[in-house]
Protein backbone atom coordinates (compact mmCIF):
# COMPACT_ATOMS: atom_id res chain seq x y z
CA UNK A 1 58.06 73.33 82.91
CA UNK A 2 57.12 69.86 82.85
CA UNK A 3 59.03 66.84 84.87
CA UNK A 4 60.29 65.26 81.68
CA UNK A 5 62.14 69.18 80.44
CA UNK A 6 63.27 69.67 84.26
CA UNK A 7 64.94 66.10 83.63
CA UNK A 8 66.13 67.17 79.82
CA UNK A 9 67.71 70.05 81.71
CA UNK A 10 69.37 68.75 83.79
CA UNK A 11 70.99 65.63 81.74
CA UNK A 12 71.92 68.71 78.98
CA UNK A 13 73.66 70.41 81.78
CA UNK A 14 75.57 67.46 83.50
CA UNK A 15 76.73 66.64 80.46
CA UNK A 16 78.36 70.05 79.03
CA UNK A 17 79.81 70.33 82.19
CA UNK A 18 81.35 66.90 81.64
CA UNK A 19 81.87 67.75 78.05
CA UNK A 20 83.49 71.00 78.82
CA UNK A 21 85.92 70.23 81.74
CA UNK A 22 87.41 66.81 79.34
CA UNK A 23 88.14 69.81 76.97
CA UNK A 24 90.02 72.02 78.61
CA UNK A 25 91.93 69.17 80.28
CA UNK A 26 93.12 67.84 76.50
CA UNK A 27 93.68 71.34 75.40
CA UNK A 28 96.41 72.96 77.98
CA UNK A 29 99.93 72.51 76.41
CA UNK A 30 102.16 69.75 77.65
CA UNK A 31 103.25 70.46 81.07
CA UNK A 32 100.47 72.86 81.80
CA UNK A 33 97.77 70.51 84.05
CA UNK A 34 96.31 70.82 87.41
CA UNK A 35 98.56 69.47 89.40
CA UNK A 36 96.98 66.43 91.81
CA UNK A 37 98.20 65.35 95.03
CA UNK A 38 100.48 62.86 93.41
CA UNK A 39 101.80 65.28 90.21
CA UNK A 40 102.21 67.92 92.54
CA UNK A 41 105.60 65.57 94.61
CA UNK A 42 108.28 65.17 92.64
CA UNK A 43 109.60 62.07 92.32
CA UNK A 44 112.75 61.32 94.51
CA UNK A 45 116.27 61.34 93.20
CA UNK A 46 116.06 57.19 92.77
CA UNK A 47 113.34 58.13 90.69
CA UNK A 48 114.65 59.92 88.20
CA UNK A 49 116.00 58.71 85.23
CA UNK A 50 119.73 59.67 84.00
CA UNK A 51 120.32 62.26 81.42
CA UNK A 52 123.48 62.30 79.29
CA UNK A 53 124.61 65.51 78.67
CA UNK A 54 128.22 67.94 78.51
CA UNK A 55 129.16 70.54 81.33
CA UNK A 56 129.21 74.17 79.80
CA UNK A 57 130.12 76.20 82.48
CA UNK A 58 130.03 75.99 86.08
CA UNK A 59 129.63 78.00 88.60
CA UNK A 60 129.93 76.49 92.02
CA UNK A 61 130.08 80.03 94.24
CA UNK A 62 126.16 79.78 93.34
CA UNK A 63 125.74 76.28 93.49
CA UNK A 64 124.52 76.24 89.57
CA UNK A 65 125.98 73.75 86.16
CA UNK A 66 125.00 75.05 82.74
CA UNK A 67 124.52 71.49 80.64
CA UNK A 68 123.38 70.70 77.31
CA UNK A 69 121.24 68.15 77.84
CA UNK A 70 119.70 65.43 76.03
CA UNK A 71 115.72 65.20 76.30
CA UNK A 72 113.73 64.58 79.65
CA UNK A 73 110.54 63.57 79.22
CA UNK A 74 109.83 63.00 82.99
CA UNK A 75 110.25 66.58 83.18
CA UNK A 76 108.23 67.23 79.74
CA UNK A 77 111.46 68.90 78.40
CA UNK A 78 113.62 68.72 74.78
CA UNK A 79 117.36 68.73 74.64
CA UNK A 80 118.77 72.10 75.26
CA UNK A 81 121.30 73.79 77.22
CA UNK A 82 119.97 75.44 80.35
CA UNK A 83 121.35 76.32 84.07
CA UNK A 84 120.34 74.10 86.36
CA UNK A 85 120.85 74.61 90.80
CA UNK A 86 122.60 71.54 92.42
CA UNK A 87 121.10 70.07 95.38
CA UNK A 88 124.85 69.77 97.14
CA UNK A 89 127.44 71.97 96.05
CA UNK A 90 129.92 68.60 96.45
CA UNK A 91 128.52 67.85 93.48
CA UNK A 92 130.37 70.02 91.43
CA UNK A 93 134.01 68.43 92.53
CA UNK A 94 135.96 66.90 89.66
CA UNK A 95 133.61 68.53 87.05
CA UNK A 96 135.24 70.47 84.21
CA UNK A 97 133.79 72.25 81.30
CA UNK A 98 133.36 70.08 78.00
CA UNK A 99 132.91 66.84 80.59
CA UNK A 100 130.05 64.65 79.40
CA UNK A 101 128.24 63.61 82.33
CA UNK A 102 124.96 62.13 82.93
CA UNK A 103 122.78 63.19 85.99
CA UNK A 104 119.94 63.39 87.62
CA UNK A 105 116.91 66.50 87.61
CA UNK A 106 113.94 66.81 88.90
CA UNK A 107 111.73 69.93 90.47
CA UNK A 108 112.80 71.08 94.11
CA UNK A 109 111.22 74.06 95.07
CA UNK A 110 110.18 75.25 91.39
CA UNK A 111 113.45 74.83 90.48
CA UNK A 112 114.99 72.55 88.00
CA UNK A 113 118.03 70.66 90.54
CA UNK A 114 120.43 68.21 89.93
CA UNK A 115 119.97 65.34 92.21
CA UNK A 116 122.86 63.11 91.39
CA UNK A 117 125.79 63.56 88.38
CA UNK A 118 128.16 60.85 87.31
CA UNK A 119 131.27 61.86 84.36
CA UNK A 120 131.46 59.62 81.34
């Protein structure tokens, strides 16, 4: 091999490795990155933006609300109903099923949590 392929080489190799990690960062699904040092916290309770949605069913032995919610981009998610924990069980006083409410979510844990609910 001559100096000027040993340089071809190596420029062909830097740049599919370039090439190839840009792809597979564009191509995982919404949601689905490597999480950084700063993705990887989740943003505190202050943070989070209110959701309006409607109690479905509570359950405060387990410390969990069922909502349907409306969508929550900060937490890459559509509208849906879903069971969510609560980070204080005193949350759950003077909630009633059919209530529209807007709250607070964000990832505690793994686990979807309501930070902060208000009734409407």
């Amino acid at each position: 091999m001559t100096p000027q392929t040993d340089i071809k080489t190596i420029a062909t190799l830097s740049l599919l490795t370039v090439a190839s990690a840009a792809f597979s960062a564009e191509s995982m699904p919404m949601g689905h990155h490597h999480a950084t040092a700063a993705s990887a916290q989740a943003p505190a309770a202050a943070e989070s933006p209110w959701t309006e949605g409607e109690v479905r069913k509570i359950d405060a032995a387990a410390g969990k609300i069922t909502l349907r919610h409306a969508d929550m981009p900060h937490l890459q998610m559509m509208g849906m109903t879903m069971v969510f924990r609560v980070a204080d069980p005193a949350l759950l006083q003077g909630l009633g099923v059919g209530q529209a409410v807007r709250f607070k979510a964000q990832r505690e844990g793994g686990q979807l949590t309501v930070t902060a609910i208000e009734k409407r």
